[in-house]
C-alpha atoms as a PDB file:
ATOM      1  CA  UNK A   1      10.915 -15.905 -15.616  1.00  0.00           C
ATOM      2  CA  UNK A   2       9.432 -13.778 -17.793  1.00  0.00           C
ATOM      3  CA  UNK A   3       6.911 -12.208 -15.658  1.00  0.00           C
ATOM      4  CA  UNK A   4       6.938 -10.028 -12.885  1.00  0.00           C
ATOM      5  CA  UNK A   5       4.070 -10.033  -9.947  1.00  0.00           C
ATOM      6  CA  UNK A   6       3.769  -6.749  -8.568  1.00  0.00           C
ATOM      7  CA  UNK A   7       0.905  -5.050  -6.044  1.00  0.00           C
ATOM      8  CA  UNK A   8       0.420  -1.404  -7.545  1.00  0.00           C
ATOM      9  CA  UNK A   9      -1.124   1.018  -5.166  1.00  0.00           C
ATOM     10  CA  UNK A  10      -3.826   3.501  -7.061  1.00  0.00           C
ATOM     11  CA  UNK A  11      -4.954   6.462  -4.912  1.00  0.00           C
ATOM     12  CA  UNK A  12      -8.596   6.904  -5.200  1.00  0.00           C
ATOM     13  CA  UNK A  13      -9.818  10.185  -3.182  1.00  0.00           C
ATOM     14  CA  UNK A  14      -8.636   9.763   0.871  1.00  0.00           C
ATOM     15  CA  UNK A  15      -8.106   5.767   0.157  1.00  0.00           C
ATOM     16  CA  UNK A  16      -5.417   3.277  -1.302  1.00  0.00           C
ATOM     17  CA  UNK A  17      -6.745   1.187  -3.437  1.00  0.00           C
ATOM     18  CA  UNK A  18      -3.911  -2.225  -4.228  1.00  0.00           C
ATOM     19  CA  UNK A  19      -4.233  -4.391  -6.686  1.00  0.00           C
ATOM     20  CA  UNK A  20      -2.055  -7.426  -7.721  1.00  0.00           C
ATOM     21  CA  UNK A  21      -0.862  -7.551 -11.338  1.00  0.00           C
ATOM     22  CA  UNK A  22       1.550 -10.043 -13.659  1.00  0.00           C
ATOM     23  CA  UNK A  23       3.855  -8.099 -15.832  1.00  0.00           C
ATOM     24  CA  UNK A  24       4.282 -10.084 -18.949  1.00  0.00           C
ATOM     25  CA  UNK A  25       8.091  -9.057 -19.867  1.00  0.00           C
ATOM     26  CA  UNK A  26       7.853 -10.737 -22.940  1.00  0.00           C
ATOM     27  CA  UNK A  27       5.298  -7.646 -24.011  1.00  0.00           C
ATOM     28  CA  UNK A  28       7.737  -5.070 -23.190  1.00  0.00           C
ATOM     29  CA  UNK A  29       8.605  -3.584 -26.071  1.00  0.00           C
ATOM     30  CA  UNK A  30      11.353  -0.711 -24.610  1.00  0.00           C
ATOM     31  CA  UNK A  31      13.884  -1.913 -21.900  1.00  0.00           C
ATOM     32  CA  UNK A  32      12.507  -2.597 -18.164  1.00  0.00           C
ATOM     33  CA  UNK A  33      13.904  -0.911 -15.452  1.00  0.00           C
ATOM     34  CA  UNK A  34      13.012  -0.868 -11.907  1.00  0.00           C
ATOM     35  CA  UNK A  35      13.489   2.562 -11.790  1.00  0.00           C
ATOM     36  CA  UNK A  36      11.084   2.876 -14.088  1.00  0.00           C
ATOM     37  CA  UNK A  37       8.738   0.501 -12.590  1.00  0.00           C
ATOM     38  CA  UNK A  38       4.913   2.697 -12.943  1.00  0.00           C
ATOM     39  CA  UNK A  39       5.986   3.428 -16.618  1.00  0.00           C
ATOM     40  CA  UNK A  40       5.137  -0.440 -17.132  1.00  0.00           C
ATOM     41  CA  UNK A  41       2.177  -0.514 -14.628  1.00  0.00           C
ATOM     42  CA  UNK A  42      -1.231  -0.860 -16.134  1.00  0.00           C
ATOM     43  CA  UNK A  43      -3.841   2.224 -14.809  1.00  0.00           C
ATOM     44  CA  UNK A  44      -6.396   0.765 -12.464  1.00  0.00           C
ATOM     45  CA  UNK A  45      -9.265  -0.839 -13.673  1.00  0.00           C
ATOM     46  CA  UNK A  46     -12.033  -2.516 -11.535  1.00  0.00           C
ATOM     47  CA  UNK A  47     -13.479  -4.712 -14.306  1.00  0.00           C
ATOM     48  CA  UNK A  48     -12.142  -7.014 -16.826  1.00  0.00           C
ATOM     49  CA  UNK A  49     -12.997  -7.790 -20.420  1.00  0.00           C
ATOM     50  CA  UNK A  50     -14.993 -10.287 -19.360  1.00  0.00           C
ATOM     51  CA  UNK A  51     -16.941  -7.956 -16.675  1.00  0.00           C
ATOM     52  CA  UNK A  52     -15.427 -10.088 -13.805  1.00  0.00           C
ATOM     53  CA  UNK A  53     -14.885  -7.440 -10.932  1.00  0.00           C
ATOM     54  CA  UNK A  54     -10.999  -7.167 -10.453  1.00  0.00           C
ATOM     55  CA  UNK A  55      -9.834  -8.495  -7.031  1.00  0.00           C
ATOM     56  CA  UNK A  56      -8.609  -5.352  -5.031  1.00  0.00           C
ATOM     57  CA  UNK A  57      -8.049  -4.516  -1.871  1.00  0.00           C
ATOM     58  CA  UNK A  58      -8.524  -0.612  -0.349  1.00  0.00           C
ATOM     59  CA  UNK A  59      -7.330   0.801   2.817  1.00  0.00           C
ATOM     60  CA  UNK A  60      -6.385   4.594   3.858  1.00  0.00           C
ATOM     61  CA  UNK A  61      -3.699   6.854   3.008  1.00  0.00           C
ATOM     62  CA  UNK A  62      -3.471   7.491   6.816  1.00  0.00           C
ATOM     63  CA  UNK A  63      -2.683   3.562   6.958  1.00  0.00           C
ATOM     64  CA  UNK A  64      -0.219   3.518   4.571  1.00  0.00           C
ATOM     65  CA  UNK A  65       2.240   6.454   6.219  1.00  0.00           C
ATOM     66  CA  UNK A  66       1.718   4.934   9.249  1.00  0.00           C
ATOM     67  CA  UNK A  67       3.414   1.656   8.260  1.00  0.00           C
ATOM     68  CA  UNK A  68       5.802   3.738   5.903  1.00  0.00           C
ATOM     69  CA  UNK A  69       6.855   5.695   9.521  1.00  0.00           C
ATOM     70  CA  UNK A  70       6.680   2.329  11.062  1.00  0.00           C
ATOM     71  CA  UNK A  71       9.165   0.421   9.094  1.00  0.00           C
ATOM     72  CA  UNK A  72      12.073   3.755   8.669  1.00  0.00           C
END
């Protein structure tokens, strides 16, 4: 394939704010790594070119430890 679908989480104040996003690997001009993964990670926008709101999904920071604790 030469995309990737990932679901970057953007902290915005006490929330999480996720958002799903395509990777076009064809557009990657240096060499992708995984390790490396936010260097390739577009910064969080809410509306597109068009001035379509982006779809996005927002929960808490408490939230997300407590399923990081969850799942150790």
């Amino acid at each position: 394939a030469n995309f990737l679908c990932c679901w970057p989480l953007y902290r915005v104040g006490g929330d999480v704010v996720v958002q799903q996003q395509l990777l076009m690997l064809d557009g990657i001009r240096e060499s992708f790594s995984f390790e490396r993964l936010e260097d390739f990670v577009d910064p969080r926008e809410s509306i597109d070119e068009e001035g379509n709101a982006i779809s996005e999904w927002t929960t808490t920071i408490h939230d997300v430890r407590c399923f990081l604790n969850l799942n150790k």
